[in-house]
Structure formats: C-alpha cells, structure tokens
N, C-alpha and C. Protein backbone atom coordinates (compact mmCIF):
# COMPACT_ATOMS: atom_id res chain seq x y z
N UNK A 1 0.86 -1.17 0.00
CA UNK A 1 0.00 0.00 0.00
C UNK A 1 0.91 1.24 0.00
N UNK A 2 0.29 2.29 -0.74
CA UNK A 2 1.61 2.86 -1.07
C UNK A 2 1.22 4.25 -0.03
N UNK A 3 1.86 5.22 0.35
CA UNK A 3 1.24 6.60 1.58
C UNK A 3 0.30 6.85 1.15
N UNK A 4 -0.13 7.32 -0.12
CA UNK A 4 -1.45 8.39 -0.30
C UNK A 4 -2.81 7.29 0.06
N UNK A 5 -2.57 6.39 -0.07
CA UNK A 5 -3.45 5.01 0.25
C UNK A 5 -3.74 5.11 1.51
N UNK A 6 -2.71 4.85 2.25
CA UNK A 6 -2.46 4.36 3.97
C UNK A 6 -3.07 5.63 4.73
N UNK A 7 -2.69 7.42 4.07
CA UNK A 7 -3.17 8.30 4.31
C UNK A 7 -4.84 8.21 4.46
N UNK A 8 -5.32 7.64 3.04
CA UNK A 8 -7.09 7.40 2.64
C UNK A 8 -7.45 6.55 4.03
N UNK A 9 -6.80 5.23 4.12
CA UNK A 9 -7.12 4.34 5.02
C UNK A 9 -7.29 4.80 5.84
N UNK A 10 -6.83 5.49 6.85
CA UNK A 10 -6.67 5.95 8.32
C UNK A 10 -7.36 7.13 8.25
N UNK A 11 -7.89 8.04 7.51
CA UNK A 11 -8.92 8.81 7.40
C UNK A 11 -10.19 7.82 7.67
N UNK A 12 -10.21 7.39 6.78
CA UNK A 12 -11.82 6.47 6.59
C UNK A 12 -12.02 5.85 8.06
N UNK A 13 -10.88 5.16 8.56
CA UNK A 13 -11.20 4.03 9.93
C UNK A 13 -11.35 5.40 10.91
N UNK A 14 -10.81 6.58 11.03
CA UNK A 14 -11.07 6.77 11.55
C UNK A 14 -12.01 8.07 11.82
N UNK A 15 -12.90 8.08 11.16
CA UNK A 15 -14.28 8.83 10.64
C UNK A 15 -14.98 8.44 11.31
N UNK A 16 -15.33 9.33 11.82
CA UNK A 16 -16.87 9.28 12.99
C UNK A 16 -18.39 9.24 11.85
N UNK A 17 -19.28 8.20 12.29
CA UNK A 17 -20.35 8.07 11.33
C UNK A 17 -21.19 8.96 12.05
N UNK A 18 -22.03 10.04 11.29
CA UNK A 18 -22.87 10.81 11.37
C UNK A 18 -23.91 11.00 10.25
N UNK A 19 -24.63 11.36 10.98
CA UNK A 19 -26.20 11.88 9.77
C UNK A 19 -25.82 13.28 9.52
N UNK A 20 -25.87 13.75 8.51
CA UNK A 20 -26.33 15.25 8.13
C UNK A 20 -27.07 15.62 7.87
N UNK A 21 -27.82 16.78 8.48
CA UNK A 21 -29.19 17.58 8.42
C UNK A 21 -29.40 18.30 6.86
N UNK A 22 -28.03 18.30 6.25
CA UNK A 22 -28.35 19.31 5.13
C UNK A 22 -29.00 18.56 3.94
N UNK A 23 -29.41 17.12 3.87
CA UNK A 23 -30.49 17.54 2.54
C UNK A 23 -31.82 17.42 3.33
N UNK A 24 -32.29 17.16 4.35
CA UNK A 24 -33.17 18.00 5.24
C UNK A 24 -33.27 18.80 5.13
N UNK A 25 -32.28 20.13 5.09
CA UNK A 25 -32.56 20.89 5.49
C UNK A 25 -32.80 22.06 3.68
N UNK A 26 -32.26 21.17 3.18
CA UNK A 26 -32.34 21.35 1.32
C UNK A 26 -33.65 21.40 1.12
N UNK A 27 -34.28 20.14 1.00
CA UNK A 27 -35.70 19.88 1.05
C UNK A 27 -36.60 20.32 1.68
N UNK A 28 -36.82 20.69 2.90
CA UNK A 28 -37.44 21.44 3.71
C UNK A 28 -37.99 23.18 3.05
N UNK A 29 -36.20 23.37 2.70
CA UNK A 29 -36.81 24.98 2.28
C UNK A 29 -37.21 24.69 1.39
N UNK A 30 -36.77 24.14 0.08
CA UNK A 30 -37.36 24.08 -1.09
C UNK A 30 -39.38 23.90 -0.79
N UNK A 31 -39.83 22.99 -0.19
CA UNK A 31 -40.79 22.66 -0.46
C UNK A 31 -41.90 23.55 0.54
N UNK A 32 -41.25 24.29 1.48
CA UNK A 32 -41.80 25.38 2.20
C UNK A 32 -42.20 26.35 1.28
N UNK A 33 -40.88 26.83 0.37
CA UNK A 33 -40.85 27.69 -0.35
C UNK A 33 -42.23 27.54 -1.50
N UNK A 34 -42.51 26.63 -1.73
CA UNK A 34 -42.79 26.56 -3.39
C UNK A 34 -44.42 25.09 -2.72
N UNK A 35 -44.46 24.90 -1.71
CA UNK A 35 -45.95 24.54 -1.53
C UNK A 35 -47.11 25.01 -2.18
N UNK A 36 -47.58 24.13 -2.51
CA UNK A 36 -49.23 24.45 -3.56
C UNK A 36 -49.21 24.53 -4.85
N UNK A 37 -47.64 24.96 -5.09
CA UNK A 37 -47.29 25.54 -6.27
C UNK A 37 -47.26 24.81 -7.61
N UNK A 38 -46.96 23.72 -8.17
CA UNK A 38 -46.50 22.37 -8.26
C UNK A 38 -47.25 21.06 -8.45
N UNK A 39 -47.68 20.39 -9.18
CA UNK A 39 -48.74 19.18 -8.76
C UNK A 39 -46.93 18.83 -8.01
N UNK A 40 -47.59 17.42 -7.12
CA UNK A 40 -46.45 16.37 -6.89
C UNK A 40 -45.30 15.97 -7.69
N UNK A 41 -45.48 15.74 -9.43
CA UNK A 41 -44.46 14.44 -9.95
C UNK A 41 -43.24 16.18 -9.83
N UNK A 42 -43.85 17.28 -10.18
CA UNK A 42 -43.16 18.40 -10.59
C UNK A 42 -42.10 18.81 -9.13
N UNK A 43 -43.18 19.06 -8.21
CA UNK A 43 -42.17 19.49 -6.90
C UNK A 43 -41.63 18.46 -6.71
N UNK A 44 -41.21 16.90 -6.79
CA UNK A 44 -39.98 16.10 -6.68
C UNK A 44 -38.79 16.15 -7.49
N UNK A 45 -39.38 16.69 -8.91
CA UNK A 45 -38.33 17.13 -9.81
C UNK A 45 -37.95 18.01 -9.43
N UNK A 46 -38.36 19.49 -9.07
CA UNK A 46 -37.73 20.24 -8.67
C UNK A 46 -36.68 20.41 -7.38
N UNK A 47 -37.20 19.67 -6.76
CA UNK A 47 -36.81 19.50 -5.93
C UNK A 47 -35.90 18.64 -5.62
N UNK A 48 -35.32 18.21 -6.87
CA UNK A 48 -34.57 17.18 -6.88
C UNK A 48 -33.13 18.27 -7.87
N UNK A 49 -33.66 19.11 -8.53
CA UNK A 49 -33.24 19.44 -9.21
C UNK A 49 -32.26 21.59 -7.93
N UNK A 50 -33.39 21.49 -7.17
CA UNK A 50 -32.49 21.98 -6.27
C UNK A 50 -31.69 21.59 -5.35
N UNK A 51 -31.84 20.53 -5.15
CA UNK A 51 -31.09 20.05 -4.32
C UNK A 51 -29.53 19.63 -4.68
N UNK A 52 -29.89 19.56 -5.90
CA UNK A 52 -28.41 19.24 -6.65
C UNK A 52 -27.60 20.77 -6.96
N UNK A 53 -27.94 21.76 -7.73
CA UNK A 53 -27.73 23.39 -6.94
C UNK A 53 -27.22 23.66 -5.65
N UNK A 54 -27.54 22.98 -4.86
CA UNK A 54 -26.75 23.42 -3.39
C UNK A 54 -26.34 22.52 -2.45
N UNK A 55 -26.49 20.91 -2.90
CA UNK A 55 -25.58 20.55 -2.15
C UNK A 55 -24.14 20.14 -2.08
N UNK A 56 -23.64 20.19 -1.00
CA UNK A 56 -22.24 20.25 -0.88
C UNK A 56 -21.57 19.01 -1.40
N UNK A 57 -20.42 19.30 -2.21
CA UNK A 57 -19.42 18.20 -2.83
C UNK A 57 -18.40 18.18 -2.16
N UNK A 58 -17.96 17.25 -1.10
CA UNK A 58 -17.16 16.67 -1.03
C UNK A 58 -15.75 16.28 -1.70
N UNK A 59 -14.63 16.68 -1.81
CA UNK A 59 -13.44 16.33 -2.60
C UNK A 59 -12.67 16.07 -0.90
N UNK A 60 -11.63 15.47 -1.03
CA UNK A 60 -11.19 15.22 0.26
C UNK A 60 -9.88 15.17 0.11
N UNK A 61 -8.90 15.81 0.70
CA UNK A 61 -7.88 15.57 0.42
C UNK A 61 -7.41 14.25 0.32
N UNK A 62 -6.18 14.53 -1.50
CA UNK A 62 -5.49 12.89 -1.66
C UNK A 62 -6.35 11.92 -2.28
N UNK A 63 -7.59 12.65 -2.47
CA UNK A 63 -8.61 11.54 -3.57
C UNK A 63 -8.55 11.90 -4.78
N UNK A 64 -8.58 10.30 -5.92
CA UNK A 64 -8.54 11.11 -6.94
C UNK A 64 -9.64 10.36 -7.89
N UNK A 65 -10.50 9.42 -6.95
CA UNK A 65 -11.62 9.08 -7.31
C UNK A 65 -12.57 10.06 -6.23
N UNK A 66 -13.82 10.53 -6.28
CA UNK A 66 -14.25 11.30 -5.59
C UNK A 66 -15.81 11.15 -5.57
N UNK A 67 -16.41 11.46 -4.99
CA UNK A 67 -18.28 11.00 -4.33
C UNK A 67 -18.32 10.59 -3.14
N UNK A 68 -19.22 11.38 -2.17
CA UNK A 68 -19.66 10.74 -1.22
C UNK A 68 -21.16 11.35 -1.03
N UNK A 69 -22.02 10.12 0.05
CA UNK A 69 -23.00 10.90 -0.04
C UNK A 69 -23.62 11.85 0.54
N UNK A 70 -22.33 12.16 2.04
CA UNK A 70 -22.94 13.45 2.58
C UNK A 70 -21.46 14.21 2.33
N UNK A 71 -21.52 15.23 2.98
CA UNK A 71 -20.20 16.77 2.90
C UNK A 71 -19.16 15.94 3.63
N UNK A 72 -19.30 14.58 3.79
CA UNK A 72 -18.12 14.53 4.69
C UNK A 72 -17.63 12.85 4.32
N UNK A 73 -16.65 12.37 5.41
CA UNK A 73 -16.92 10.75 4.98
C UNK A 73 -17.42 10.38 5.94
N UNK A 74 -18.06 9.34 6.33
CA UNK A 74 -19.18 8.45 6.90
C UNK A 74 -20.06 8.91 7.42
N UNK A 75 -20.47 10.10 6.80
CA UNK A 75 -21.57 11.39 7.05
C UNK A 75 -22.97 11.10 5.63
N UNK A 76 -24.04 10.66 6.19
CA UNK A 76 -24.67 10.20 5.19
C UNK A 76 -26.15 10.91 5.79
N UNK A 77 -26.99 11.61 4.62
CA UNK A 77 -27.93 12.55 5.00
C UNK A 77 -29.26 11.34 5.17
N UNK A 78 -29.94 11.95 5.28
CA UNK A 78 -31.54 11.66 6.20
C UNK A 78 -32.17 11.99 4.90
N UNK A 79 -33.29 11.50 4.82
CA UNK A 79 -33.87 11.78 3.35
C UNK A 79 -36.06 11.85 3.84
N UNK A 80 -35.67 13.22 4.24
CA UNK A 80 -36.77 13.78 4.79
C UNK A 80 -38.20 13.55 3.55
N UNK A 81 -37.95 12.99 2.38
CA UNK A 81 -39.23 13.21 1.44
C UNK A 81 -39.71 11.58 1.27
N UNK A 82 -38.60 10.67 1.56
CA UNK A 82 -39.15 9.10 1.84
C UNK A 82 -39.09 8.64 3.40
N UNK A 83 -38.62 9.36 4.27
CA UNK A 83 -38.65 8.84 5.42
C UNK A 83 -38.74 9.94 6.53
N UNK A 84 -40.22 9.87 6.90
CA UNK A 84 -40.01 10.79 8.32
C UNK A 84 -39.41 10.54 9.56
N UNK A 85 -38.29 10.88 9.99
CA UNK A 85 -37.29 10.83 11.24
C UNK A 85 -38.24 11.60 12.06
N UNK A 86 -38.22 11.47 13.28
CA UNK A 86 -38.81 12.25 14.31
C UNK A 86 -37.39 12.06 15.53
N UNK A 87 -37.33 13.80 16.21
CA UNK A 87 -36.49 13.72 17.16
C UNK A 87 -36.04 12.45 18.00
N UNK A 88 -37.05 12.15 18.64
CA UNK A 88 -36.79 10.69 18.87
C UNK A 88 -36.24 9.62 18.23
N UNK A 89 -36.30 9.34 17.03
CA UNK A 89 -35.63 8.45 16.51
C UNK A 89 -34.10 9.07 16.20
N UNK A 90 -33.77 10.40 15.91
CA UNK A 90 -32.66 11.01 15.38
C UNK A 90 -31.88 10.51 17.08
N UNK A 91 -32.38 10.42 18.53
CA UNK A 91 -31.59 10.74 18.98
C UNK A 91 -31.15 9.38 19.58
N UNK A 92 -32.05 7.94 19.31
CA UNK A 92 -31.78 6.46 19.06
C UNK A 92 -30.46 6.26 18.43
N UNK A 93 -30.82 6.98 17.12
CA UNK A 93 -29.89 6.60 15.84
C UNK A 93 -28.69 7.18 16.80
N UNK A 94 -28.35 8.20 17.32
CA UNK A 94 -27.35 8.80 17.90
C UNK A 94 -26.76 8.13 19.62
N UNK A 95 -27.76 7.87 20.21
CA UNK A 95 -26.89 6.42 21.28
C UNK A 95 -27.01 4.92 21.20
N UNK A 96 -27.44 4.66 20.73
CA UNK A 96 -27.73 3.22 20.15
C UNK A 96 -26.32 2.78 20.00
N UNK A 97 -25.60 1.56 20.36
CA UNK A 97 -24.58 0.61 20.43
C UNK A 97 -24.11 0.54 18.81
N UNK A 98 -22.84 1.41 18.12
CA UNK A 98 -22.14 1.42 16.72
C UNK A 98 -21.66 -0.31 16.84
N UNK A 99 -22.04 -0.80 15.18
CA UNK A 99 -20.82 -2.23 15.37
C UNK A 99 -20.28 -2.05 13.71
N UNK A 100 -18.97 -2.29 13.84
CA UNK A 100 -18.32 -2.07 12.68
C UNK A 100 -18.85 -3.24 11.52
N UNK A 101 -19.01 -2.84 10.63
CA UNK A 101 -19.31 -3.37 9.04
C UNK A 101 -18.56 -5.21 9.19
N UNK A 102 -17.34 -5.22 9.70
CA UNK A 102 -16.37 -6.30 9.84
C UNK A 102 -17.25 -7.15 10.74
N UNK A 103 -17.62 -6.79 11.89
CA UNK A 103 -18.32 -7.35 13.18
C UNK A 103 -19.50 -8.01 12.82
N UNK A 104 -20.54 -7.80 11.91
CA UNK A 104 -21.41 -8.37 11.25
C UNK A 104 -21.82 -9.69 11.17
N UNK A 105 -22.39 -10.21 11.47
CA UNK A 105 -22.74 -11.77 11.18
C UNK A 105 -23.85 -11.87 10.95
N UNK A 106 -23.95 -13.06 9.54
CA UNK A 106 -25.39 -13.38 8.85
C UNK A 106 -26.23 -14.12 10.39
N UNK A 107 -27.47 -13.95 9.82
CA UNK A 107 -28.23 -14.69 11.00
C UNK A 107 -28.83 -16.09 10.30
C-alpha cells in the first residue's frame, strides 16, 4: 500500500459516522418555499433538481476518485421526502450501540 493510500485508510477508519441535516434541510426549504405551487411528480423534480444546486461536494484531500454521499466521509444525509425521522428516533440513531461493518454476522 503505497502513503497516499495508507493516508485514505486511516482517514476512513477513523471517521466518525454521522447523519447530516443538510439535505433536510435542502428539502425542507425548497418545499416550504414553493408549496401548492407544483402538482407532486413536478415538486420532486424540482426539488430534486435543487437540491443538486446546493448541495455540498465533497473532494477530500489525496482523492482522486471522488463521491460521497454526505459533505463529509461516513456522514450520510436523512432523506426527509421518503422517510419521516422524528427527534426521537434522530436521537436512538445517535446512542444506540455502533458495530463495525467487519463485526457483522449473517443470521
């Protein structure tokens, strides 16, 4: 494995997994904004189509393949238009017992 690798590696292991509020918080205004306005198939397009306008890209230092799906690495957003989160569950998801991907066993 050559440094810029070993560099990637030890970033990634050691990335804290988090939710991000921001396409929540994408979606939210958009559809505040522009309610009534819209049949349905239209405000998902649009709204799909702002959301891509402002959300944040990720480049990370030392990558030279690049995508992730939240602003960060193991930062992955909430998707407020197929799934309603309620405080309560956001704050489960947040003490609830982490087990690494490796730790896994079929049942």
């Amino acid at each position: 494995m050559n440094e810029r690798t070993a560099r990637l590696r030890k970033k990634s292991l050691d990335a804290v997994s988090r939710i991000s509020p921001e396409r929540a918080r994408l979606m939210t205004e958009f559809y505040a904004a522009n309610e009534g306005l819209y049949p349905a198939p239209v405000m998902r397009a649009k709204s799909f189509h702002h959301l891509c306008e402002h959300k944040t890209i990720y480049i990370g230092e030392d990558e030279i393949i690049v995508g992730q799906r939240g602003p960060a690495p193991k930062t992955v957003p909430t998707y407020p238009e197929l799934t309603c989160h309620s405080l309560q569950d956001l704050r489960i998801l947040n003490t609830r017992p982490r087990r690494a991907i490796g730790s896994m066993t079929s049942a």
